[in-house]
Protein backbone atom coordinates (compact mmCIF):
# COMPACT_ATOMS: atom_id res chain seq x y z
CA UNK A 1 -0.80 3.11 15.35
CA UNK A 2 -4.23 3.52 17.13
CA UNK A 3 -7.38 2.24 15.66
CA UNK A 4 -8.39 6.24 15.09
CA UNK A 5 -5.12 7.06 13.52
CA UNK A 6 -5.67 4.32 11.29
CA UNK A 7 -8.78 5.54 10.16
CA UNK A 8 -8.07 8.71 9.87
CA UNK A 9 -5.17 7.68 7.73
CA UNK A 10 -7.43 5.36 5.22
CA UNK A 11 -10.62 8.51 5.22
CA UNK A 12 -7.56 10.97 4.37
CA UNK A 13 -5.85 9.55 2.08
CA UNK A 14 -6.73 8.96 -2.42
CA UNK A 15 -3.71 7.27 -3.95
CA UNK A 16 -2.76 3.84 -3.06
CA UNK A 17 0.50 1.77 -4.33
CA UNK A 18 0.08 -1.72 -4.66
CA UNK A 19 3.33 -3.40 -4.49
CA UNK A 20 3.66 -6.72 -5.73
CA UNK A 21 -0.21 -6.29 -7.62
CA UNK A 22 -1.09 -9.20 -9.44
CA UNK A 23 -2.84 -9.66 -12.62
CA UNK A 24 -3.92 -12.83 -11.67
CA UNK A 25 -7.83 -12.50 -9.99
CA UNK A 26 -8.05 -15.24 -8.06
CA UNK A 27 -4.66 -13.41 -6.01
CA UNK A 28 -5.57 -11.81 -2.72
CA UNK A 29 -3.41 -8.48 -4.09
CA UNK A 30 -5.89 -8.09 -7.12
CA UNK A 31 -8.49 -8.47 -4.42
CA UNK A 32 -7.45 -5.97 -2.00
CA UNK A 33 -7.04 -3.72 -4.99
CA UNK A 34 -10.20 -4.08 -6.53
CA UNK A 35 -11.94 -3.36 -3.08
CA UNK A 36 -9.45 -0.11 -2.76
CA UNK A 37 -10.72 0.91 -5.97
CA UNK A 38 -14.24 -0.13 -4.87
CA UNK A 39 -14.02 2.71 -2.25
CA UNK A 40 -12.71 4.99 -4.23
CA UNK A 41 -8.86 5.13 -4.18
CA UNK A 42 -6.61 5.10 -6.99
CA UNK A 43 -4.72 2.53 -7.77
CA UNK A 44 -1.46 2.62 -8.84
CA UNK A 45 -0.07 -0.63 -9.65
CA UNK A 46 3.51 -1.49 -8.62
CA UNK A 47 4.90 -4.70 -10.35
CA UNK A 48 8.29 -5.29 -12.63
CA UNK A 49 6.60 -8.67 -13.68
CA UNK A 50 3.34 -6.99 -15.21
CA UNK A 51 2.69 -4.32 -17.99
CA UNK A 52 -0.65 -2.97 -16.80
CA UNK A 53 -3.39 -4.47 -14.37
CA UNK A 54 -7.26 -3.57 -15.38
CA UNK A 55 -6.11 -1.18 -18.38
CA UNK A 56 -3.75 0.44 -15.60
CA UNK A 57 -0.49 0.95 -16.38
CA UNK A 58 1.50 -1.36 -14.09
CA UNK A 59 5.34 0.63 -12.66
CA UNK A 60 8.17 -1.34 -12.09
CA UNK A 61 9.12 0.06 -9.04
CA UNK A 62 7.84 3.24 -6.64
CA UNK A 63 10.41 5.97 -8.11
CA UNK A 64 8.86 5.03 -11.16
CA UNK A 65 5.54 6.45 -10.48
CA UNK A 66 3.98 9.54 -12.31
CA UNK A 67 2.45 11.04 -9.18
CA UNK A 68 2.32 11.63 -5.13
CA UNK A 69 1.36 8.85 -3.18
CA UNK A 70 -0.78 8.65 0.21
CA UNK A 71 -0.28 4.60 1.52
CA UNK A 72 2.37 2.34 0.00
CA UNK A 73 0.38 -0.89 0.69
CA UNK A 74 3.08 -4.14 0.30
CA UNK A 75 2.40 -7.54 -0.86
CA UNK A 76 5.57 -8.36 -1.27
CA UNK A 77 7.34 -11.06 1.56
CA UNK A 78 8.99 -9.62 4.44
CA UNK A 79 12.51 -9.59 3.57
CA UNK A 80 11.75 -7.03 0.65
CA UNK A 81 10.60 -4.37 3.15
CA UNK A 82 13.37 -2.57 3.57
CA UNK A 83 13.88 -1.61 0.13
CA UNK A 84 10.22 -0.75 -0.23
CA UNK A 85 11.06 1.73 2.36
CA UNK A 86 13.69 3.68 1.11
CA UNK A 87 11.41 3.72 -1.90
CA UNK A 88 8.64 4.99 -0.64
CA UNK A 89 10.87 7.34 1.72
CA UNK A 90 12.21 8.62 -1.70
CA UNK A 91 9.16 9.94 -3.27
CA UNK A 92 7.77 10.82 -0.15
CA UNK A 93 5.41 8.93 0.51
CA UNK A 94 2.51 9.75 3.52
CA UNK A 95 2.43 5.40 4.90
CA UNK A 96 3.14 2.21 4.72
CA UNK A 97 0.99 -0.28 4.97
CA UNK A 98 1.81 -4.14 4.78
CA UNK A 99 -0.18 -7.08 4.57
CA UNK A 100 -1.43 -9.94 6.90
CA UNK A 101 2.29 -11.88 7.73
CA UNK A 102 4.69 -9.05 6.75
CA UNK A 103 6.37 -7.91 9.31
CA UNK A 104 10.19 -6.22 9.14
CA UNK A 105 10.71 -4.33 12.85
CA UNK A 106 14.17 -2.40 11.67
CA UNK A 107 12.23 -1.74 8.38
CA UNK A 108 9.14 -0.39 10.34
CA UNK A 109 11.15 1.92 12.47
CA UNK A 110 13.12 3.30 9.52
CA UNK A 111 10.00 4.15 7.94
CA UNK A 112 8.46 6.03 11.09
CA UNK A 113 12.41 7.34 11.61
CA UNK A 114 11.88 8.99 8.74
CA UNK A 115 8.06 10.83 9.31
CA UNK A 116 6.21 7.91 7.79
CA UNK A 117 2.86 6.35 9.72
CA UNK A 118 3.39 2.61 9.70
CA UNK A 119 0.76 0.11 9.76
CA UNK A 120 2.32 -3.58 9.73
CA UNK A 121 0.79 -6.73 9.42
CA UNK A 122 -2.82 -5.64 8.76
CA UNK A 123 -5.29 -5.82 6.21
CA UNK A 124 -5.84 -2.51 4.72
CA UNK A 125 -9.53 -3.73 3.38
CA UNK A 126 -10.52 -5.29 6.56
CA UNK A 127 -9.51 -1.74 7.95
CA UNK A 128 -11.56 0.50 5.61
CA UNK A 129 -14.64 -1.95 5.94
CA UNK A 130 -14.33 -0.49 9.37
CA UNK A 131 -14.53 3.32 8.99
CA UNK A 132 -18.15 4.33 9.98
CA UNK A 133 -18.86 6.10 6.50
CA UNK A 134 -17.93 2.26 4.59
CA UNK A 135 -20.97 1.36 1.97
C-alpha cells in the first residue's frame, strides 16, 4: 500500500479496533490507542482478558462488536493473524492494520483476497503523525 493510500485510509476512516488493547498504561497498545483517540477515532477495544479499557467497554473478540468498523489495528503476535482475518472479513471490516513485527504473508493476502486494504508491519500512530492536517 502506497504512502497516499495509506493516508487516505487513516483521514477516511472513524472507528478503530484494537486487538489485543491493554489496560495496562505503560503497554505500547494503550499507547497507540490513546493517541488514536487523541486524533479523534473511536476506539473500540478488543480483548477476552479485559472488561473495559478507559470506561470503554472492552469485546472479547471482533464479531462481538456493536458497530461497523473502518481499520482492525492488531497487537496481537503473528501467528494469531489469520484468525483476526476471517474476523474482521466477517463483519466486514474496511483494513487491517498490524503493528511493528507482525507480519503473516498468507494472512495478508487473504485479507486483500477478500477486498480488504492491508497495511502490515507499521505503526498506525507513526502513520497518522504523518498526514499533513496532524495537530
Amino acid at each position: 500500500m502506497t504512502q497516499t493510500h495509506i493516508h487516505t485510509l487513516l483521514a477516511d476512516s472513524r472507528y478503530i479496533a484494537v486487538v489485543g488493547l491493554s489496560d495496562k498504561p505503560y503497554r505500547m497498545s494503550y499507547q497507540i490507542a490513546e493517541t488514536l483517540q487523541y486524533y479523534g477515532y473511536e476506539i473500540f477495544p478488543v480483548n477476552p482478558a479485559i472488561t473495559q479499557w478507559k470506561d470503554i467497554p472492552a469485546y472479547p473478540d471482533l464479531l462481538s462488536l456493536p458497530s461497523p468498523i473502518d481499520i482492525v489495528n492488531v497487537f496481537r503476535r503473528s501467528e494469531h493473524l489469520a484468525g483476526i482475518v476471517e474476523e474482521a472479513i466477517a463483519i466486514g471490516a474496511r483494513a487491517i492494520w498490524t503493528q511493528l513485527g507482525v507480519v503473516d504473508h498468507t494472512a495478508a493476502a487473504r485479507a486483500e483476497a477478500a477486498g480488504l486494504h492491508m497495511v502490515m508491519n507499521r505503526c498506525i500512530a507513526v502513520e497518522r503523525a504523518r498526514l499533513p492536517q496532524a495537530p
